[in-house]
PDB file of N, CA and C in Angstrom:
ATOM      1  N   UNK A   1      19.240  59.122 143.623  1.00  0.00           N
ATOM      2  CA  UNK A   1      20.150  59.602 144.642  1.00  0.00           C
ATOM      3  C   UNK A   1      21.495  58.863 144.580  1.00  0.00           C
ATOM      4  N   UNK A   2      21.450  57.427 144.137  1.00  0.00           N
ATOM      5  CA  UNK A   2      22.283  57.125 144.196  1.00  0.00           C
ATOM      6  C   UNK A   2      23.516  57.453 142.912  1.00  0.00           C
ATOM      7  N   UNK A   3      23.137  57.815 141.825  1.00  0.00           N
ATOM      8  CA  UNK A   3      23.819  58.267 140.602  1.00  0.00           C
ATOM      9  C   UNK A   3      24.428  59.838 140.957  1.00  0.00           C
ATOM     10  N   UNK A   4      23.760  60.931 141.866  1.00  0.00           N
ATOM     11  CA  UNK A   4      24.783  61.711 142.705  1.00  0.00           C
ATOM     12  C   UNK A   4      25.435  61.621 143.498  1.00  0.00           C
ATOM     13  N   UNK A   5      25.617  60.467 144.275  1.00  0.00           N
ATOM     14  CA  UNK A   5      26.564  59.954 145.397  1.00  0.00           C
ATOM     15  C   UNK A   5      27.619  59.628 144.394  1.00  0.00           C
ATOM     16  N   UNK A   6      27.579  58.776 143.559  1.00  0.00           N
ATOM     17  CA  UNK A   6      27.984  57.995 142.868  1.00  0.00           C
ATOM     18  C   UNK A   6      29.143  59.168 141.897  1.00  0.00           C
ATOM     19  N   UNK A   7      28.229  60.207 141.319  1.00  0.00           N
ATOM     20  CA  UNK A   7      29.243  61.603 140.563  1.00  0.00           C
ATOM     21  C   UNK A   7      30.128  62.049 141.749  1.00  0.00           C
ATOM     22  N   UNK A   8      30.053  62.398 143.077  1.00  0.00           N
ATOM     23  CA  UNK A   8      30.018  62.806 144.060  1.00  0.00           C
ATOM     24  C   UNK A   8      31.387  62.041 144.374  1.00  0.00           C
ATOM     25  N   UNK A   9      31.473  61.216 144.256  1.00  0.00           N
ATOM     26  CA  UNK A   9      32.646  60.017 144.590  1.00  0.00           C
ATOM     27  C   UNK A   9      33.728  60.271 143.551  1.00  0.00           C
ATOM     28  N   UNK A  10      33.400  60.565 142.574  1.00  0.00           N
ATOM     29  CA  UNK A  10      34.479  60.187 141.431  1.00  0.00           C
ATOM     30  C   UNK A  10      35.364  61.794 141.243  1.00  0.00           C
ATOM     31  N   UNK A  11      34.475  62.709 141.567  1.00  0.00           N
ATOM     32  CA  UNK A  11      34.771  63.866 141.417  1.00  0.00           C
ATOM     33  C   UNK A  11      36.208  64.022 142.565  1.00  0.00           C
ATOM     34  N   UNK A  12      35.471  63.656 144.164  1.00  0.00           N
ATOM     35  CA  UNK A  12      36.018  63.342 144.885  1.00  0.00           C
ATOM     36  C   UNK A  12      37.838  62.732 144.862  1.00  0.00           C
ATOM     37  N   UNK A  13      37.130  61.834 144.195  1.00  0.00           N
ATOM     38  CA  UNK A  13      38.718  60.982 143.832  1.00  0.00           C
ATOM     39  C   UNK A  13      39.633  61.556 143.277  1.00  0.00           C
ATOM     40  N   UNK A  14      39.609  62.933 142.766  1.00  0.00           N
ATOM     41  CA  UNK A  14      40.586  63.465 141.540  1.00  0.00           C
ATOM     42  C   UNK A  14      41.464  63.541 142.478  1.00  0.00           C
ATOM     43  N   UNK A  15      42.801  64.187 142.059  1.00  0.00           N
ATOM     44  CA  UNK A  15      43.986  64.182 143.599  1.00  0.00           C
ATOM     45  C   UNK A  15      43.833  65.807 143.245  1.00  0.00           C
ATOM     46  N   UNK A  16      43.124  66.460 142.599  1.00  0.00           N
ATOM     47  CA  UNK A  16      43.268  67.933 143.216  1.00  0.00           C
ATOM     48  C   UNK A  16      42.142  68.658 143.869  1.00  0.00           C
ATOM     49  N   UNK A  17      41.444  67.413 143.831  1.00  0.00           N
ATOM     50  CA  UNK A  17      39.935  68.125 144.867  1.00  0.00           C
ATOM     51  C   UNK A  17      40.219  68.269 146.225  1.00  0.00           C
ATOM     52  N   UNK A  18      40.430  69.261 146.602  1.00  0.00           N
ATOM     53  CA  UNK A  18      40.567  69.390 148.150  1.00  0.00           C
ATOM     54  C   UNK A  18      38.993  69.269 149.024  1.00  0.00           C
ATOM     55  N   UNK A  19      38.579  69.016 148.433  1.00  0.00           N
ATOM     56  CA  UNK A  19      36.196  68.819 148.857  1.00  0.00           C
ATOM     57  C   UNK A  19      35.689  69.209 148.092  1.00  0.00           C
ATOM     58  N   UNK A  20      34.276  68.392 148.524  1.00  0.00           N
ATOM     59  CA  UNK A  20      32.747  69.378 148.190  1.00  0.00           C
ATOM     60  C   UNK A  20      31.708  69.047 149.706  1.00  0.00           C
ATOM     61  N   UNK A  21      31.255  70.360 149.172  1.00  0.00           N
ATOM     62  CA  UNK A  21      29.748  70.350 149.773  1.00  0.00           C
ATOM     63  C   UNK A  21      28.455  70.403 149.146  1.00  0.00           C
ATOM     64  N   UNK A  22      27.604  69.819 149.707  1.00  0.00           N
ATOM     65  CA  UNK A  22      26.313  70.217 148.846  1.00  0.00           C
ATOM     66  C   UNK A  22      25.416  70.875 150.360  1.00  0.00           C
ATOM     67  N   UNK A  23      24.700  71.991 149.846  1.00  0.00           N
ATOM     68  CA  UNK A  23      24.298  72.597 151.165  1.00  0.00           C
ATOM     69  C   UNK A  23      22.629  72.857 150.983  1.00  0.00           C
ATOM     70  N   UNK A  24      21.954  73.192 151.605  1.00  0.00           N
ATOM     71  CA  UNK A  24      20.444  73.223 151.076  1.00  0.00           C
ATOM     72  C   UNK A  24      20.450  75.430 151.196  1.00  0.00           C
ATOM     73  N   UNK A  25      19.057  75.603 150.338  1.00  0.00           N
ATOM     74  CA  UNK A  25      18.933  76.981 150.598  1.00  0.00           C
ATOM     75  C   UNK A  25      19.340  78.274 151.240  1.00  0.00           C
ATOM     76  N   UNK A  26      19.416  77.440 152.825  1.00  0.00           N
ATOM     77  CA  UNK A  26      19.212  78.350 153.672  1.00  0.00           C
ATOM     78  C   UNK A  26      21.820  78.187 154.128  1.00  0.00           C
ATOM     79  N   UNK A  27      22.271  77.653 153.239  1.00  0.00           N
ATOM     80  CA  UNK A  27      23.545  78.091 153.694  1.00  0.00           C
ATOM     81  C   UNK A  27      23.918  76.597 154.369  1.00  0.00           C
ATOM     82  N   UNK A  28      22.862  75.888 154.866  1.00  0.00           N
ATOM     83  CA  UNK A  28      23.624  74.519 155.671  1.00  0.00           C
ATOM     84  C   UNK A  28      23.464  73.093 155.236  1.00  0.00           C
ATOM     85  N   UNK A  29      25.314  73.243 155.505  1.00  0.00           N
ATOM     86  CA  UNK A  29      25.460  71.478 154.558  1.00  0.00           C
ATOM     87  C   UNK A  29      25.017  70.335 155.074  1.00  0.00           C
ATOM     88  N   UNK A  30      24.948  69.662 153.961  1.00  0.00           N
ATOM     89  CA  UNK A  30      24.186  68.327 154.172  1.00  0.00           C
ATOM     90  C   UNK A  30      24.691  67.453 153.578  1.00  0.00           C
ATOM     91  N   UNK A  31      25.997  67.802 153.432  1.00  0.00           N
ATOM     92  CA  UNK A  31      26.945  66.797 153.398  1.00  0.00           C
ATOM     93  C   UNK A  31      28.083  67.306 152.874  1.00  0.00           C
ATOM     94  N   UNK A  32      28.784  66.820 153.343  1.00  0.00           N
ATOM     95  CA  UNK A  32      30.439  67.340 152.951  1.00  0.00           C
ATOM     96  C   UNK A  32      31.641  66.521 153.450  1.00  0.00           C
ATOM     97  N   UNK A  33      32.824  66.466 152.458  1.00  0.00           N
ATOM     98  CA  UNK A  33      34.168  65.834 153.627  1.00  0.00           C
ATOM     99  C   UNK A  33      35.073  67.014 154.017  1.00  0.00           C
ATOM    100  N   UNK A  34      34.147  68.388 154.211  1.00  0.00           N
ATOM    101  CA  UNK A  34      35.130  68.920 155.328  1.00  0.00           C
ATOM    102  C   UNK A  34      34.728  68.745 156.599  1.00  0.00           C
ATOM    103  N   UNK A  35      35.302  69.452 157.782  1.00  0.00           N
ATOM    104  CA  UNK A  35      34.925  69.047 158.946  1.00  0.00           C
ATOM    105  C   UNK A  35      33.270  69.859 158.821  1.00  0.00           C
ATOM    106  N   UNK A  36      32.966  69.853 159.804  1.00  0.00           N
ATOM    107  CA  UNK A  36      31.353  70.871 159.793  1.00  0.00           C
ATOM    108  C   UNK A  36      31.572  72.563 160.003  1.00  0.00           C
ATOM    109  N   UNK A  37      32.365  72.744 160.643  1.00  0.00           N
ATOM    110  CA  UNK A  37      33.358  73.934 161.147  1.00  0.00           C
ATOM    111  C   UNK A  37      33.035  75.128 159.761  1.00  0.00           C
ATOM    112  N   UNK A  38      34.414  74.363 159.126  1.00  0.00           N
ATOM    113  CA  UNK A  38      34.554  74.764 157.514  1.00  0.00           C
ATOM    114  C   UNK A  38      33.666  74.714 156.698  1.00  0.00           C
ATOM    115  N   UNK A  39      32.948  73.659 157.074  1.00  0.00           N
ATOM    116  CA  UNK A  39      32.159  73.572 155.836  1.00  0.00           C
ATOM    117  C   UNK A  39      31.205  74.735 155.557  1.00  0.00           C
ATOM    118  N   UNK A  40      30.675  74.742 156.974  1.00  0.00           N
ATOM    119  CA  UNK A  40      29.433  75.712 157.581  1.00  0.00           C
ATOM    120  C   UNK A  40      29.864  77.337 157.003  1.00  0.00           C
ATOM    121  N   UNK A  41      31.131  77.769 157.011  1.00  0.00           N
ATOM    122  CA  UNK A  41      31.771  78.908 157.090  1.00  0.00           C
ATOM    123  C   UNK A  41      31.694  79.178 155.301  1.00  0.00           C
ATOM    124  N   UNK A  42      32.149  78.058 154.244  1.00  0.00           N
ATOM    125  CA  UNK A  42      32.058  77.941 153.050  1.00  0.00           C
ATOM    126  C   UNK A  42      30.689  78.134 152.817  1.00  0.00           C
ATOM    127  N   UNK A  43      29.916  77.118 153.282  1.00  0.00           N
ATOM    128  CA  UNK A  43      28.795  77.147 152.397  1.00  0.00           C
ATOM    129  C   UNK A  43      27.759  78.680 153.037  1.00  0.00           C
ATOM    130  N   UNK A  44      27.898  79.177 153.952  1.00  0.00           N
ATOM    131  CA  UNK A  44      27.657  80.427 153.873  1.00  0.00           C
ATOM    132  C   UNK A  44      27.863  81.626 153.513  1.00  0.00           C
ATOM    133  N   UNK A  45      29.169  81.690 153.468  1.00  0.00           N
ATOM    134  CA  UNK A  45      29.793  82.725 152.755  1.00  0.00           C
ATOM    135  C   UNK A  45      29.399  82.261 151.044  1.00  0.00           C
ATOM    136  N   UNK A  46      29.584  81.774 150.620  1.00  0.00           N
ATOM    137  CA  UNK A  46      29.222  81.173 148.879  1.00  0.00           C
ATOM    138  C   UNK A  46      28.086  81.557 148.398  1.00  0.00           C
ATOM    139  N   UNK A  47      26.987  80.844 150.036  1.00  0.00           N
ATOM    140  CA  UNK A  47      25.301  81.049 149.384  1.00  0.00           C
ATOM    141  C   UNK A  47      25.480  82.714 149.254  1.00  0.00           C
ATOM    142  N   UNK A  48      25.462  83.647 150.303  1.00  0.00           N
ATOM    143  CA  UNK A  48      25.647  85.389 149.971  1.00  0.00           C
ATOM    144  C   UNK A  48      26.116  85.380 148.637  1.00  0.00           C
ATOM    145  N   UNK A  49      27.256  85.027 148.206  1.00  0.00           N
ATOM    146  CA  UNK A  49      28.020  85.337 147.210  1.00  0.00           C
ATOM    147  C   UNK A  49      27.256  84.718 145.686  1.00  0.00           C
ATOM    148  N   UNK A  50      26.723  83.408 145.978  1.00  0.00           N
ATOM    149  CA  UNK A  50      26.058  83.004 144.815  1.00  0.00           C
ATOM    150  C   UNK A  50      24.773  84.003 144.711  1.00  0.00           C
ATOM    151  N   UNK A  51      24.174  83.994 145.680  1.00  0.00           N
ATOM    152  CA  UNK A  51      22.729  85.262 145.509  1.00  0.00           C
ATOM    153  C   UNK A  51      22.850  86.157 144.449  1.00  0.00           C
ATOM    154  N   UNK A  52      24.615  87.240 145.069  1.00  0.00           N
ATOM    155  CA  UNK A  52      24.561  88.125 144.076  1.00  0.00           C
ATOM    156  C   UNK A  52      25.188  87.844 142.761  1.00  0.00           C
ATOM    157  N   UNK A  53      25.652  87.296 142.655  1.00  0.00           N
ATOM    158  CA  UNK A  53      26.379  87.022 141.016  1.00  0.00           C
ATOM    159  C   UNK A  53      24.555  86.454 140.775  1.00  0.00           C
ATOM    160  N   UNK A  54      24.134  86.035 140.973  1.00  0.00           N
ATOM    161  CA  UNK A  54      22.620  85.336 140.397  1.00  0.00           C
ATOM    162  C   UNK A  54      21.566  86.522 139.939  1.00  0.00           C
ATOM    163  N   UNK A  55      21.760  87.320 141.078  1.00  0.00           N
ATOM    164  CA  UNK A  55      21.125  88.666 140.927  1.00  0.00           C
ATOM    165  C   UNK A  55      21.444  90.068 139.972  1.00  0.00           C
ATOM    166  N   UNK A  56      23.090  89.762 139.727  1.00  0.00           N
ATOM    167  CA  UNK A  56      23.833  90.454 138.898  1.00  0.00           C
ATOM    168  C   UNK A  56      23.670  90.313 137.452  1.00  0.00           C
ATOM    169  N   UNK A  57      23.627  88.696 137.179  1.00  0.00           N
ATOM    170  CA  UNK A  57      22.986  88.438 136.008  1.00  0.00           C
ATOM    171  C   UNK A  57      22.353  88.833 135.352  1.00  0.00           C
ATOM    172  N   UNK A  58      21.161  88.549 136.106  1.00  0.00           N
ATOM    173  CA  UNK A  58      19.538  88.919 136.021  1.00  0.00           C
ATOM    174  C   UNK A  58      19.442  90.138 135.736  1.00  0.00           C
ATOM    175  N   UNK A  59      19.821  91.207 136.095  1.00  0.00           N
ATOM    176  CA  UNK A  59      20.511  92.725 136.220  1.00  0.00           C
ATOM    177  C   UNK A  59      20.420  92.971 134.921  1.00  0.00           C
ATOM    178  N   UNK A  60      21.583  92.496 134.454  1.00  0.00           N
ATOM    179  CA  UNK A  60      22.209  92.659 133.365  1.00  0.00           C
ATOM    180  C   UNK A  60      20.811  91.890 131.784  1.00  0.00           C
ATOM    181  N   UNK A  61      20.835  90.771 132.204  1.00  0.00           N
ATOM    182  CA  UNK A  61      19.456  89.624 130.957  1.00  0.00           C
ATOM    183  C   UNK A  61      19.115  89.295 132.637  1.00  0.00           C
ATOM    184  N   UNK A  62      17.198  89.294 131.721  1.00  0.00           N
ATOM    185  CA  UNK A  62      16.568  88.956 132.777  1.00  0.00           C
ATOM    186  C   UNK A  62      16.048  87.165 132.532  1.00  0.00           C
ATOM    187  N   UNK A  63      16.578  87.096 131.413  1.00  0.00           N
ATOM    188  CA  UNK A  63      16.586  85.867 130.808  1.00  0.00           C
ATOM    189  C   UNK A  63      17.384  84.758 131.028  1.00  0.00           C
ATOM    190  N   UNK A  64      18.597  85.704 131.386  1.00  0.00           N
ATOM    191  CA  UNK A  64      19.750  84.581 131.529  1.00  0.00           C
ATOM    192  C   UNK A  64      19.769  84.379 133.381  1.00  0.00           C
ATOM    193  N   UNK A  65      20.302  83.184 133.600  1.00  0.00           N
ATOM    194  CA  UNK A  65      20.649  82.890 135.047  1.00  0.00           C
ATOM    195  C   UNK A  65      22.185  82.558 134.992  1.00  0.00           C
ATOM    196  N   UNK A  66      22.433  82.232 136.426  1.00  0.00           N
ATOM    197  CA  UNK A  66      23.550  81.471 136.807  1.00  0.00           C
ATOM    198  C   UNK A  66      24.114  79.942 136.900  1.00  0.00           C
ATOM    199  N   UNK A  67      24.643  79.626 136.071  1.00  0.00           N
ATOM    200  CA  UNK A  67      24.711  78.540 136.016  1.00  0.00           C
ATOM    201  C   UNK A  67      26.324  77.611 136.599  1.00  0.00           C
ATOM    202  N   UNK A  68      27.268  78.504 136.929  1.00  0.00           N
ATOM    203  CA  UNK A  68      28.257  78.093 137.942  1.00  0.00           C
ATOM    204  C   UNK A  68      28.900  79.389 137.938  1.00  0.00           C
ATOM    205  N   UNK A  69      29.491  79.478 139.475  1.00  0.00           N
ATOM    206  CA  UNK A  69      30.267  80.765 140.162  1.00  0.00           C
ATOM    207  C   UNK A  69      31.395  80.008 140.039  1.00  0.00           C
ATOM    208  N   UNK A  70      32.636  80.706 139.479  1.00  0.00           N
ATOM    209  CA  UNK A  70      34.012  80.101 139.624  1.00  0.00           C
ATOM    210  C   UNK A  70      35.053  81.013 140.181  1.00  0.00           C
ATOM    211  N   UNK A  71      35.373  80.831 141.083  1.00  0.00           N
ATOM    212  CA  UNK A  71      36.392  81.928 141.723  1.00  0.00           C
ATOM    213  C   UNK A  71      37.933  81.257 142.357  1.00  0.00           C
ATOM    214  N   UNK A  72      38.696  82.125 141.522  1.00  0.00           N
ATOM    215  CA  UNK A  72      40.178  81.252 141.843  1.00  0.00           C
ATOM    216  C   UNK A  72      40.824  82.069 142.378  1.00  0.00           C
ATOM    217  N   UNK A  73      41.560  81.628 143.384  1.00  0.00           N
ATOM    218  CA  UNK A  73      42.852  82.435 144.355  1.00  0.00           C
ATOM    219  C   UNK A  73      44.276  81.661 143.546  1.00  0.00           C
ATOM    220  N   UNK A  74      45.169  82.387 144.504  1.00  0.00           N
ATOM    221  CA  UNK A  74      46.594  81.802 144.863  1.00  0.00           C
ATOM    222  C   UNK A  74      46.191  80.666 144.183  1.00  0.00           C
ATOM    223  N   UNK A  75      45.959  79.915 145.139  1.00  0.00           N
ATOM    224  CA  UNK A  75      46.431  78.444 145.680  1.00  0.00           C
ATOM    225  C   UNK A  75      44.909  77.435 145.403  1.00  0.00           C
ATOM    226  N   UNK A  76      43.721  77.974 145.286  1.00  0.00           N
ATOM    227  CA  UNK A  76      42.644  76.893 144.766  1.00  0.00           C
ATOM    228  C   UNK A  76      41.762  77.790 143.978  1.00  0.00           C
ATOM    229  N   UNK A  77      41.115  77.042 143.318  1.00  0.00           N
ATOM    230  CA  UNK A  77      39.866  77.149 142.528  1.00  0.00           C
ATOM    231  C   UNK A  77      38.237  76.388 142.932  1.00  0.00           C
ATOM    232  N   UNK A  78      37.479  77.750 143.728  1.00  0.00           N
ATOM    233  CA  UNK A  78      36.720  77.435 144.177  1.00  0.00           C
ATOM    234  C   UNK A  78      35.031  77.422 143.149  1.00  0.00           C
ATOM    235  N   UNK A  79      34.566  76.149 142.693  1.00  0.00           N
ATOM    236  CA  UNK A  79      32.920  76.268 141.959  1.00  0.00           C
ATOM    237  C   UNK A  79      32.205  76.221 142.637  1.00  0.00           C
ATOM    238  N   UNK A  80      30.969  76.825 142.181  1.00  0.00           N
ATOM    239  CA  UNK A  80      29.586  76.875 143.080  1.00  0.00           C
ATOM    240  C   UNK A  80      28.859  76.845 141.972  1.00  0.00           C
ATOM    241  N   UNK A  81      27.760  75.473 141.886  1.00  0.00           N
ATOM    242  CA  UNK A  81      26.295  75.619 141.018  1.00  0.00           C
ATOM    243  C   UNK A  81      25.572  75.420 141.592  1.00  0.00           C
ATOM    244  N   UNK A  82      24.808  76.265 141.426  1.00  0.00           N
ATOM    245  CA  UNK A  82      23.626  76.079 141.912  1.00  0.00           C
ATOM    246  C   UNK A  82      22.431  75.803 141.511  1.00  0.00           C
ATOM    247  N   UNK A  83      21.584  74.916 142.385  1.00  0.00           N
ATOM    248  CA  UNK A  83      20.901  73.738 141.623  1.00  0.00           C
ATOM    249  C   UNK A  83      19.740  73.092 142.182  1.00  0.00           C
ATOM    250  N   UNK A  84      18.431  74.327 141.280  1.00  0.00           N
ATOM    251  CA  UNK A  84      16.656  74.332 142.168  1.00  0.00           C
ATOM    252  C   UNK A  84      17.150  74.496 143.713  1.00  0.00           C
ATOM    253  N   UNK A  85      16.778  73.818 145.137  1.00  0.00           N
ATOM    254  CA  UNK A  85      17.503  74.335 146.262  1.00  0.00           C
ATOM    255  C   UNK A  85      18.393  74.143 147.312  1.00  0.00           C
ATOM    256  N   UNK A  86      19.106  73.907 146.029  1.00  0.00           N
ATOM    257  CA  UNK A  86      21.030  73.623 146.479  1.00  0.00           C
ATOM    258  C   UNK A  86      22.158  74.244 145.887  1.00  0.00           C
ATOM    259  N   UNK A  87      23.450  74.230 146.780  1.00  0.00           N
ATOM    260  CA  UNK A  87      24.146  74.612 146.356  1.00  0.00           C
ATOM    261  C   UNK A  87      25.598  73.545 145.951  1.00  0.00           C
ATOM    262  N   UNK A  88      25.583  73.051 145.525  1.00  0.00           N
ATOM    263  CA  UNK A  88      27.085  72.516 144.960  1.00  0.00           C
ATOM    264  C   UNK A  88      27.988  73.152 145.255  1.00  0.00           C
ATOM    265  N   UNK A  89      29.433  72.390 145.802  1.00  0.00           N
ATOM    266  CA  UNK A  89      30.612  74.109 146.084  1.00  0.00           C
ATOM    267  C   UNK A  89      31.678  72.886 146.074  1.00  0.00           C
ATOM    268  N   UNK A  90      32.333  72.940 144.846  1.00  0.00           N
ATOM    269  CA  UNK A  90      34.050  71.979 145.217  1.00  0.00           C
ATOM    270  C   UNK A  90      34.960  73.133 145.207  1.00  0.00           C
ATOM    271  N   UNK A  91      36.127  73.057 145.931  1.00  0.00           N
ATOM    272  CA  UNK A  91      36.830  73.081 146.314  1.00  0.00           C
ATOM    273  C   UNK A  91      38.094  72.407 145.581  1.00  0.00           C
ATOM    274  N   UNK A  92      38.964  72.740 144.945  1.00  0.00           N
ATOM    275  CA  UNK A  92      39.790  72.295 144.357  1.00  0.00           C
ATOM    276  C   UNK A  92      41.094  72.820 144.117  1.00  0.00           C
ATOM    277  N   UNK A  93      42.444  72.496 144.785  1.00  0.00           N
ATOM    278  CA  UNK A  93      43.825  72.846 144.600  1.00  0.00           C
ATOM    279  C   UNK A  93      44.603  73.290 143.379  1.00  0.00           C
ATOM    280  N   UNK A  94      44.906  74.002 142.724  1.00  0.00           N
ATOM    281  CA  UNK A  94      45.517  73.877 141.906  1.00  0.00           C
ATOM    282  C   UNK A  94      46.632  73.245 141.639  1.00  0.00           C
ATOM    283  N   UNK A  95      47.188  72.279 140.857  1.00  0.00           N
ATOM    284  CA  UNK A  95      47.908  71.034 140.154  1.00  0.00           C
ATOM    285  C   UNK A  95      49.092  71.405 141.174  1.00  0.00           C
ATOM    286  N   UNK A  96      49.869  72.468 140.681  1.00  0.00           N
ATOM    287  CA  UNK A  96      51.153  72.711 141.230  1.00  0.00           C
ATOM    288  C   UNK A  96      50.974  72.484 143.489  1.00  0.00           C
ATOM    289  N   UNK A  97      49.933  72.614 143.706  1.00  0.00           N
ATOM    290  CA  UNK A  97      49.516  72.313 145.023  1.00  0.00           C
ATOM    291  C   UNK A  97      49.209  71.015 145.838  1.00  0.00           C
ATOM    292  N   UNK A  98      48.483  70.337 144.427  1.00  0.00           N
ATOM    293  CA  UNK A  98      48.077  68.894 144.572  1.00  0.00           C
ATOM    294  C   UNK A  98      48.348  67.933 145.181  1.00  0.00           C
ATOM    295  N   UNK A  99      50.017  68.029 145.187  1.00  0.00           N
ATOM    296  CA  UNK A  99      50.485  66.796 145.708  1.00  0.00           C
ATOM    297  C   UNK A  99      51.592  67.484 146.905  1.00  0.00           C
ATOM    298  N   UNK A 100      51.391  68.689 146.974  1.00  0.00           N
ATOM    299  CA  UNK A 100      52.171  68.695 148.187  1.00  0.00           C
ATOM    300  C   UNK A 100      51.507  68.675 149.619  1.00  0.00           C
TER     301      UNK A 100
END
């Protein structure tokens, strides 16, 4: 546990990570540095969204899975892996955003 706190930190540190969460199955985090608010709102909307890209896959090879959701706007680039029964989700600014 402590060698994912530990990734968890460093990832953290980049100056364009705007967060992460790690959330369990059911959509609720269990830890995060957003407020709980946000976080709650992310990691639910994501888990729906990871389901189907997971399911879409599968669809397509029943062999293959999901192994990270990457979805970029405007202004950030949001990952989701997911991982046995969790979800991973950073949150990250794009460069030109970073420092303002």
């Amino acid at each position: 546990m402590a060698e994912v706190e530990e990734t968890l930190q460093r990832i953290e540190a980049h100056g364009s990570v705007a967060g992460t969460i790690v959330a369990n199955a059911d959509g609720i985090p269990i830890r995060s540095t957003f407020d709980s608010s946000k976080a709650g709102k992310y990691a639910d909307v994501l888990r729906h969204l990871t389901a189907m890209a997971r399911s879409t896959v599968r669809d397509v090879d029943p062999q293959d899975d999901l192994i990270v959701l990457r979805i970029s706007t405007k202004n950030q680039e949001i990952m989701v892996a997911p991982e046995n029964s969790y979800l991973l989700i950073l949150v990250q600014r794009f460069e030109r955003y970073a420092r303002a």
